[in-house]
PDB file of N, CA and C in Angstrom:
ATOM      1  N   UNK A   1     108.690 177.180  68.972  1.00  0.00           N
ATOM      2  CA  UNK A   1     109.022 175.924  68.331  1.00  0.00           C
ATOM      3  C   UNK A   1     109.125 174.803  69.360  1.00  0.00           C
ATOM      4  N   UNK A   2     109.679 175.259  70.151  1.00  0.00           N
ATOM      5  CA  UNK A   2     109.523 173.700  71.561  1.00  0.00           C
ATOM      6  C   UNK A   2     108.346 173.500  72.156  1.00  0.00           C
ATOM      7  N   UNK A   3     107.092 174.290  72.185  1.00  0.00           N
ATOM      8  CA  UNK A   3     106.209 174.186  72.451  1.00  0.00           C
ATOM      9  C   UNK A   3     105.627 173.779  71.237  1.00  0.00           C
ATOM     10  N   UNK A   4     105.886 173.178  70.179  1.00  0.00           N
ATOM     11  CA  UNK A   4     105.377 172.492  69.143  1.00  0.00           C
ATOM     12  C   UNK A   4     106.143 171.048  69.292  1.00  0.00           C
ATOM     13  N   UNK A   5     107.100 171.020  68.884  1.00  0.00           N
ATOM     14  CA  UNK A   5     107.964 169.598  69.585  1.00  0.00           C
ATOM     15  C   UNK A   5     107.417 169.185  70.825  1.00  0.00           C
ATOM     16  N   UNK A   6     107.006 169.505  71.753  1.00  0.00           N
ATOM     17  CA  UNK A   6     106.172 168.955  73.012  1.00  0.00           C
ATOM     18  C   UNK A   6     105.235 168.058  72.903  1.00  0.00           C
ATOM     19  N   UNK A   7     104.304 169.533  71.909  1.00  0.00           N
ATOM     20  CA  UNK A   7     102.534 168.517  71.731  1.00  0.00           C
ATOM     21  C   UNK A   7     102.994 167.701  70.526  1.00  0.00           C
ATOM     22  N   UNK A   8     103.910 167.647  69.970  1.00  0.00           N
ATOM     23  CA  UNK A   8     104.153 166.934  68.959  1.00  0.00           C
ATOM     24  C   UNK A   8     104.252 165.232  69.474  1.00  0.00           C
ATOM     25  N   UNK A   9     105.755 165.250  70.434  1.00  0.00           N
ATOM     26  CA  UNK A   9     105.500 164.499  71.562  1.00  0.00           C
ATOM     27  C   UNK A   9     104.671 164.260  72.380  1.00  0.00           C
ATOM     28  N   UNK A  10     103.890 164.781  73.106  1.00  0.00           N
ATOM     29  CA  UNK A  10     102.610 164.196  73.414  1.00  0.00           C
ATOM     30  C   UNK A  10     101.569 163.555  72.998  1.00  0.00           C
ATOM     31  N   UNK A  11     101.254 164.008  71.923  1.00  0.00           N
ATOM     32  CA  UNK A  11     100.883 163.206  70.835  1.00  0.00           C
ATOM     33  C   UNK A  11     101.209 161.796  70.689  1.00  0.00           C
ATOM     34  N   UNK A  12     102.512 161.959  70.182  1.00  0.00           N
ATOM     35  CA  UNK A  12     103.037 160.572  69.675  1.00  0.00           C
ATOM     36  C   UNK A  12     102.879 159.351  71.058  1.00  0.00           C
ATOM     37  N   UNK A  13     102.496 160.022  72.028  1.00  0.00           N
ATOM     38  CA  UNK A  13     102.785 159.021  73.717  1.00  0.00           C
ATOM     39  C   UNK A  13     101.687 158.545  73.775  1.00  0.00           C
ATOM     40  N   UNK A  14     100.690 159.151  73.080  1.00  0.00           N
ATOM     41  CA  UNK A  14      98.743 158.862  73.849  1.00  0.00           C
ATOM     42  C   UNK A  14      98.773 158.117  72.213  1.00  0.00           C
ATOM     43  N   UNK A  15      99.189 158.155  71.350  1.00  0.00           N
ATOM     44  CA  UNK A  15      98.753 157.054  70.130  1.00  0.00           C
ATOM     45  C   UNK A  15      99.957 155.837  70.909  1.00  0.00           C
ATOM     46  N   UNK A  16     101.278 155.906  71.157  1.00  0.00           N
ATOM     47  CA  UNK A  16     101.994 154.459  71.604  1.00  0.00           C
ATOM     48  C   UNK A  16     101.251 154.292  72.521  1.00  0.00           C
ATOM     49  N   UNK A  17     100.607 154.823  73.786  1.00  0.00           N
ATOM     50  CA  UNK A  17     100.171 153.889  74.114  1.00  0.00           C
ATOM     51  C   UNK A  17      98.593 153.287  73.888  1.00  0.00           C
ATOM     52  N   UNK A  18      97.876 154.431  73.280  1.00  0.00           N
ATOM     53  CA  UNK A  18      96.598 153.622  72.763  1.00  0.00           C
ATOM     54  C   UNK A  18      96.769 152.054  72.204  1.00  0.00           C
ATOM     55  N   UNK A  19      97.951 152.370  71.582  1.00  0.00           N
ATOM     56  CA  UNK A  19      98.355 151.054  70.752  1.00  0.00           C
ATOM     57  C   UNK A  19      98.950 149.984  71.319  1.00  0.00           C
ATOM     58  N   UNK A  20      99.935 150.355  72.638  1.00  0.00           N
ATOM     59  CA  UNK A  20     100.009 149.302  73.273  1.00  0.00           C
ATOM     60  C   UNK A  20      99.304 148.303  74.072  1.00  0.00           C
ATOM     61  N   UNK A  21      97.692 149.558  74.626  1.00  0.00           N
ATOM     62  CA  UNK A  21      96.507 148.217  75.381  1.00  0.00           C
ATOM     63  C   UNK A  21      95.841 147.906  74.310  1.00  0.00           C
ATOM     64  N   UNK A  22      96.187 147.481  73.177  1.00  0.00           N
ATOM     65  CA  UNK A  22      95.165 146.794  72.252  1.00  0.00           C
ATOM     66  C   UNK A  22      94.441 147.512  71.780  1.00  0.00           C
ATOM     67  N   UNK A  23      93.883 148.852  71.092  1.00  0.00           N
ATOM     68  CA  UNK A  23      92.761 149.597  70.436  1.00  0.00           C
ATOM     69  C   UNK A  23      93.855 150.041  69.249  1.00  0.00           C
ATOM     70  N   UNK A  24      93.637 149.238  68.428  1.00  0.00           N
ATOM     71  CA  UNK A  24      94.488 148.834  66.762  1.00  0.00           C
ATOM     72  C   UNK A  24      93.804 148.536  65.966  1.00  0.00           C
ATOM     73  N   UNK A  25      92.541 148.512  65.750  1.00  0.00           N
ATOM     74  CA  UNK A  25      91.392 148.215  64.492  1.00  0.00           C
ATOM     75  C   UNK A  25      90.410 147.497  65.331  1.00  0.00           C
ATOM     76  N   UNK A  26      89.597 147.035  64.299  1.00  0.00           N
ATOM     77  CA  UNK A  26      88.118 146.536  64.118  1.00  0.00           C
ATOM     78  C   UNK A  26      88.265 145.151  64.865  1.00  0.00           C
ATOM     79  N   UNK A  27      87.548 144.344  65.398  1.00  0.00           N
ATOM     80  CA  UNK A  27      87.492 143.158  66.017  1.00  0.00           C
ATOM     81  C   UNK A  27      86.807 142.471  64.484  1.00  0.00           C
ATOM     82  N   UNK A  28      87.439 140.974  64.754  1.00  0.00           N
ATOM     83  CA  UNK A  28      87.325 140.127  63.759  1.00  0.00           C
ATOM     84  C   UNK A  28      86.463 138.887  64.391  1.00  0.00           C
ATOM     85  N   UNK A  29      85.460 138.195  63.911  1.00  0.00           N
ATOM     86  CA  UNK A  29      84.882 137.272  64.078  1.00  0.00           C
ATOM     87  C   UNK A  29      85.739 136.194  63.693  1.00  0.00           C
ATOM     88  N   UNK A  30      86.057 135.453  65.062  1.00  0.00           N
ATOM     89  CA  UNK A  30      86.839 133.965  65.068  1.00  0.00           C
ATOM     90  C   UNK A  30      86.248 133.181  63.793  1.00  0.00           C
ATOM     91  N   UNK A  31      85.136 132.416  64.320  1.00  0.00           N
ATOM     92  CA  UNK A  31      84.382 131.527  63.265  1.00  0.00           C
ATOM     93  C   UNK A  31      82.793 131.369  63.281  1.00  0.00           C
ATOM     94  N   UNK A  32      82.463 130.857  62.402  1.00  0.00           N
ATOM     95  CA  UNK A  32      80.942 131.128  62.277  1.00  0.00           C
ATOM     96  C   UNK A  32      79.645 131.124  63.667  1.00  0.00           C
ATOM     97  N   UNK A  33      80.645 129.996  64.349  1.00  0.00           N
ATOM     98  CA  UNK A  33      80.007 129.910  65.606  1.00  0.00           C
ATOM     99  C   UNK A  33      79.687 131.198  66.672  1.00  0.00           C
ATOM    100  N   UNK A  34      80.845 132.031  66.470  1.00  0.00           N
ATOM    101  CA  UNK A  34      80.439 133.292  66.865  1.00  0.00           C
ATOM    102  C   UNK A  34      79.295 134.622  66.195  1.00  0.00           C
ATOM    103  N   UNK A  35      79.184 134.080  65.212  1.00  0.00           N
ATOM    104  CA  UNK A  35      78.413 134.785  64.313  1.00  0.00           C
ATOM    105  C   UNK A  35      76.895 134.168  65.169  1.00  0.00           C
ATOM    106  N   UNK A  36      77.026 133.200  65.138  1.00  0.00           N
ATOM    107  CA  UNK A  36      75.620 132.720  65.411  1.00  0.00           C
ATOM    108  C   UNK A  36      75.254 132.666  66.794  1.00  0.00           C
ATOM    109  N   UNK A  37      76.409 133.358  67.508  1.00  0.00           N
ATOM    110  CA  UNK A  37      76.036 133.645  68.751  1.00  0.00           C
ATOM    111  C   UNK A  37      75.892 135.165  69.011  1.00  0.00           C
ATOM    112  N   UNK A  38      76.705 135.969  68.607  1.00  0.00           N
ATOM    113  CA  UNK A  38      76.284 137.637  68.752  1.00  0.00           C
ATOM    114  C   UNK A  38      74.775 137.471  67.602  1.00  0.00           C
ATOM    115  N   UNK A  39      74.299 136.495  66.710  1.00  0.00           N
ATOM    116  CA  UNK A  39      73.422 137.537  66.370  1.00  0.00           C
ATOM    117  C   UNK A  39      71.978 136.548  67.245  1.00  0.00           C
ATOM    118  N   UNK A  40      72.386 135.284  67.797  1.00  0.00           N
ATOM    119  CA  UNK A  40      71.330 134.793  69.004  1.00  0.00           C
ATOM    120  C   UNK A  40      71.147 135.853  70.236  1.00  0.00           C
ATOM    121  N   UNK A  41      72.030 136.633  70.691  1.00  0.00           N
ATOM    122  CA  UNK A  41      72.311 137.328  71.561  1.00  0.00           C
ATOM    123  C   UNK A  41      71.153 138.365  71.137  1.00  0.00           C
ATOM    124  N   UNK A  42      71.472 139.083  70.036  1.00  0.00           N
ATOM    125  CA  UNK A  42      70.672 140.276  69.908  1.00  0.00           C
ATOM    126  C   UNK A  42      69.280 140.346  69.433  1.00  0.00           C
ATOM    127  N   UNK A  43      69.196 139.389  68.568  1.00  0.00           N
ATOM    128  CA  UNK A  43      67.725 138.950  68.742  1.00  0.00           C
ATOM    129  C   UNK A  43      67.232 137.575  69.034  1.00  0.00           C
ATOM    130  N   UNK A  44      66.623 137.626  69.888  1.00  0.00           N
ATOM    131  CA  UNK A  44      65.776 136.878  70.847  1.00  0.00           C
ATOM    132  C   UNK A  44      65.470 135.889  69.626  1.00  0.00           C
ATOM    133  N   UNK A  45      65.737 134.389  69.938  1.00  0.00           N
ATOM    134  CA  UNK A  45      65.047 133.618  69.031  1.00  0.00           C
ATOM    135  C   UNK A  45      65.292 132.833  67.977  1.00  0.00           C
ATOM    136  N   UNK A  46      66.397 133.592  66.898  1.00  0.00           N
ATOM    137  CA  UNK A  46      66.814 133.930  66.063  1.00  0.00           C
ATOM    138  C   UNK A  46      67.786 132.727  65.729  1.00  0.00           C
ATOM    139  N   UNK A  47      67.370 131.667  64.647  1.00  0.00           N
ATOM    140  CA  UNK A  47      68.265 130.575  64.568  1.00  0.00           C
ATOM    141  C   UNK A  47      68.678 130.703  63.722  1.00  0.00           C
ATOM    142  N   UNK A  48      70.591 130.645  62.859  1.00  0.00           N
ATOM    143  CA  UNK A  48      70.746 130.709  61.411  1.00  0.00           C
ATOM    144  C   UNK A  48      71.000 129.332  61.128  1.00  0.00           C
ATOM    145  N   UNK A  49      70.186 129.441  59.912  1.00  0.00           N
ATOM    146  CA  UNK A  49      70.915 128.126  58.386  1.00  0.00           C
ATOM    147  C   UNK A  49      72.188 128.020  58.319  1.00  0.00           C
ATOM    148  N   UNK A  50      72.308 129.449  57.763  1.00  0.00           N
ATOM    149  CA  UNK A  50      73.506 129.720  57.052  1.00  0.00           C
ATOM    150  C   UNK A  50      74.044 130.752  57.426  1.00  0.00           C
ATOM    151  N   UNK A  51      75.587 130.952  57.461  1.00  0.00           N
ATOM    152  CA  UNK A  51      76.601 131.610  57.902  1.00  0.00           C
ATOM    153  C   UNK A  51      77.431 132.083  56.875  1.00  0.00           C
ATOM    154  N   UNK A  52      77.397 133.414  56.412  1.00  0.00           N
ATOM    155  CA  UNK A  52      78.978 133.891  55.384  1.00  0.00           C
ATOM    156  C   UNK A  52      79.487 134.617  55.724  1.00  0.00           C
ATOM    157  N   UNK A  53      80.909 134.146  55.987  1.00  0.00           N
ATOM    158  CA  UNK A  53      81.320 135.013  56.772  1.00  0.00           C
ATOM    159  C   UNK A  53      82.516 136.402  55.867  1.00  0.00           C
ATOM    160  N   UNK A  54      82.448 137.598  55.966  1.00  0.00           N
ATOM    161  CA  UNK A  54      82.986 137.864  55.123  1.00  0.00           C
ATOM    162  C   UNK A  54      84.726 137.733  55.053  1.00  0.00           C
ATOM    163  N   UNK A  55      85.321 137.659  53.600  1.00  0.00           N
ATOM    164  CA  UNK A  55      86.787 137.093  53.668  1.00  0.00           C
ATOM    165  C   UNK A  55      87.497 138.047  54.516  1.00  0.00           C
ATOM    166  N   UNK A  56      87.481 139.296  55.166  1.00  0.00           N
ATOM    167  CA  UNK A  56      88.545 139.797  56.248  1.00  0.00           C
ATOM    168  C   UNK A  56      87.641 139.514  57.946  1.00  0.00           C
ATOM    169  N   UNK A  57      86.553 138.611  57.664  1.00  0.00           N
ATOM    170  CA  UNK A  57      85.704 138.073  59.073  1.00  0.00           C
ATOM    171  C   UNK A  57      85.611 139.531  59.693  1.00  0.00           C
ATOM    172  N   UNK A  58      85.354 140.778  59.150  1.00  0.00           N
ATOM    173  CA  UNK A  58      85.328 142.211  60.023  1.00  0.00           C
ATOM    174  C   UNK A  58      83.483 142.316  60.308  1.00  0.00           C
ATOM    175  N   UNK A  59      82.539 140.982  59.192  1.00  0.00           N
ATOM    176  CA  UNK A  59      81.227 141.072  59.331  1.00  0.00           C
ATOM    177  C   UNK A  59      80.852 139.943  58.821  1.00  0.00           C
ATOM    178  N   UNK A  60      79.181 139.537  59.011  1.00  0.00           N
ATOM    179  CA  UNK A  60      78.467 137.632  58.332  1.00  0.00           C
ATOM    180  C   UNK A  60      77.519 138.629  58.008  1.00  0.00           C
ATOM    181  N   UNK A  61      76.924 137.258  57.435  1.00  0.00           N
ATOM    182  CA  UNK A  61      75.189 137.593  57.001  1.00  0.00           C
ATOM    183  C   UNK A  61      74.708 136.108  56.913  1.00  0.00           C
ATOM    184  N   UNK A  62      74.223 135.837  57.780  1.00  0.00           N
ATOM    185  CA  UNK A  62      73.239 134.668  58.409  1.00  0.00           C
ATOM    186  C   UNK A  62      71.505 135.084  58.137  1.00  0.00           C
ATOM    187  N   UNK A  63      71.545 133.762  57.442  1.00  0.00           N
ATOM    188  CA  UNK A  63      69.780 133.355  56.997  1.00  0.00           C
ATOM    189  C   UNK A  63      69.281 132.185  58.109  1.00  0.00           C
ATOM    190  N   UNK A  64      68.104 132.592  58.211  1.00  0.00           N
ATOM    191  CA  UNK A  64      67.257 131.496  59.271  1.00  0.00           C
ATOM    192  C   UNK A  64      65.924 131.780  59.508  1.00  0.00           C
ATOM    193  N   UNK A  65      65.013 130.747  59.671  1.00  0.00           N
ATOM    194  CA  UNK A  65      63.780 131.989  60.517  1.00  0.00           C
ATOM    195  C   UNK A  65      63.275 132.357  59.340  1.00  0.00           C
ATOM    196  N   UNK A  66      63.190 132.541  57.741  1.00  0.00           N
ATOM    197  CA  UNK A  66      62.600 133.546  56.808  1.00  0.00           C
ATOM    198  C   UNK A  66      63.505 135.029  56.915  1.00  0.00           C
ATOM    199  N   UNK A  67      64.839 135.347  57.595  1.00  0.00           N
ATOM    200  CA  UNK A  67      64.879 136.480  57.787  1.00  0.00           C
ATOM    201  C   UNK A  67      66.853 136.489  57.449  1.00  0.00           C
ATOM    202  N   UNK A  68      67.028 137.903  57.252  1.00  0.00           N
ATOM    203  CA  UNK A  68      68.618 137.900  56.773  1.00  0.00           C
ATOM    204  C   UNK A  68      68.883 138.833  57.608  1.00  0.00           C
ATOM    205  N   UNK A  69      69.923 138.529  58.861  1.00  0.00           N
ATOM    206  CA  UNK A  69      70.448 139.246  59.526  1.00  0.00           C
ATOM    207  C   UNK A  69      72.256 139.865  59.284  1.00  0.00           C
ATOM    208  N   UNK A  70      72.600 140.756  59.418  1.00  0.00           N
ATOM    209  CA  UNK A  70      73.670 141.498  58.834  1.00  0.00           C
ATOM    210  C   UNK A  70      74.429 141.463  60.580  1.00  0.00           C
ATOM    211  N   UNK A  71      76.021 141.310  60.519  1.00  0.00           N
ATOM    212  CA  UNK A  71      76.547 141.496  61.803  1.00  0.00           C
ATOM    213  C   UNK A  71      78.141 142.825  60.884  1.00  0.00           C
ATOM    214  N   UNK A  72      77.994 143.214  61.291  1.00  0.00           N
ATOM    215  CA  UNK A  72      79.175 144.718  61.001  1.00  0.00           C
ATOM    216  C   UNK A  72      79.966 144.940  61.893  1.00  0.00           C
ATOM    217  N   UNK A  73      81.247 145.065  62.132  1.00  0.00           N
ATOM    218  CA  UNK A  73      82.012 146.201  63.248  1.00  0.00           C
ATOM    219  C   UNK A  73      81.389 147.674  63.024  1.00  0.00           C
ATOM    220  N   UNK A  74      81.455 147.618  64.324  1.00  0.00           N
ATOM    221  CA  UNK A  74      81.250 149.491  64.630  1.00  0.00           C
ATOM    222  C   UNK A  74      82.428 149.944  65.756  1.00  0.00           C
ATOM    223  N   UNK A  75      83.441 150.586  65.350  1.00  0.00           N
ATOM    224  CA  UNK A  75      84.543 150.652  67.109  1.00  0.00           C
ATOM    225  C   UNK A  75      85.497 149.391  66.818  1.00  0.00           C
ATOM    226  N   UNK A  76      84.732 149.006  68.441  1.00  0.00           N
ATOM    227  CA  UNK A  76      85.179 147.529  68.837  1.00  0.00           C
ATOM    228  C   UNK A  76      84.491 147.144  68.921  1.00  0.00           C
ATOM    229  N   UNK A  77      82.979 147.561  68.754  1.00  0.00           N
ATOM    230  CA  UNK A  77      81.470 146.274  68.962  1.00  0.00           C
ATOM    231  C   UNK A  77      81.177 145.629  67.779  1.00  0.00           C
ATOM    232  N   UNK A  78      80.426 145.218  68.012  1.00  0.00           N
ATOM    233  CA  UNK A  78      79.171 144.169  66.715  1.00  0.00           C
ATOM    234  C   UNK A  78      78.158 145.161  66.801  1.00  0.00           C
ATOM    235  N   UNK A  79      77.873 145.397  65.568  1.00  0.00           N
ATOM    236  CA  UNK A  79      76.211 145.574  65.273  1.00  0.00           C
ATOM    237  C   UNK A  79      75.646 144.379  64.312  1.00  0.00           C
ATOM    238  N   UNK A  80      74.326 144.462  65.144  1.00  0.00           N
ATOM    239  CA  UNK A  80      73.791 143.431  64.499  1.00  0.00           C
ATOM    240  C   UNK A  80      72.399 144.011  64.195  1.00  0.00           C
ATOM    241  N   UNK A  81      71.700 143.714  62.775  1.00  0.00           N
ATOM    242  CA  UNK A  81      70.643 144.511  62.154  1.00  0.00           C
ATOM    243  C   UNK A  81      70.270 143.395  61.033  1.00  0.00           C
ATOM    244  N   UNK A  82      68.683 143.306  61.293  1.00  0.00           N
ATOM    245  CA  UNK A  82      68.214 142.442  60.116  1.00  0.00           C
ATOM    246  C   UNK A  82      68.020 143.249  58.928  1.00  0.00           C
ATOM    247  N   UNK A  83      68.421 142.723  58.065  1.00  0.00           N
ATOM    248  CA  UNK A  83      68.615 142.913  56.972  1.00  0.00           C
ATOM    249  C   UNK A  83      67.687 143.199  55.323  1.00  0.00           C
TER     250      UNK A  83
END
């Protein structure tokens, strides 16, 4: 049994502190301007019209170009994928 209370405790030390350097969910897109820069970033070229950003900002979907690009959390990154 104390060798269960241990890893029990150990446990609980590597989630406080995962949680204390910041790895607590999904990264959120500030404002549209960032949208239109991770998805300039990933494809070469790539100008948007339009920006929606979704209401918890966890992803957009920007039109431009003839083309609909999708930006998603994955982790802590952006994926970005035309659509």
């Amino acid at each position: 049994m104390t060798l269960f209370a241990a890893s029990l405790a150990g446990v609980a030390l590597l989630v406080g502190l995962a949680w204390a350097l910041g790895f607590r969910g999904s990264p959120r897109l500030a404002d549209e301007g960032e949208a239109r820069a991770l998805a300039d970033t990933a494809l070469y070229g790539f100008r948007a019209d339009a920006v929606t950003l979704d209401p918890d900002r966890g992803g957009a979907t920007l039109t431009g170009d003839g083309r609909r690009v999708r930006i998603d959390a994955m982790g802590d990154r952006w994926v970005v994928r035309e659509a």
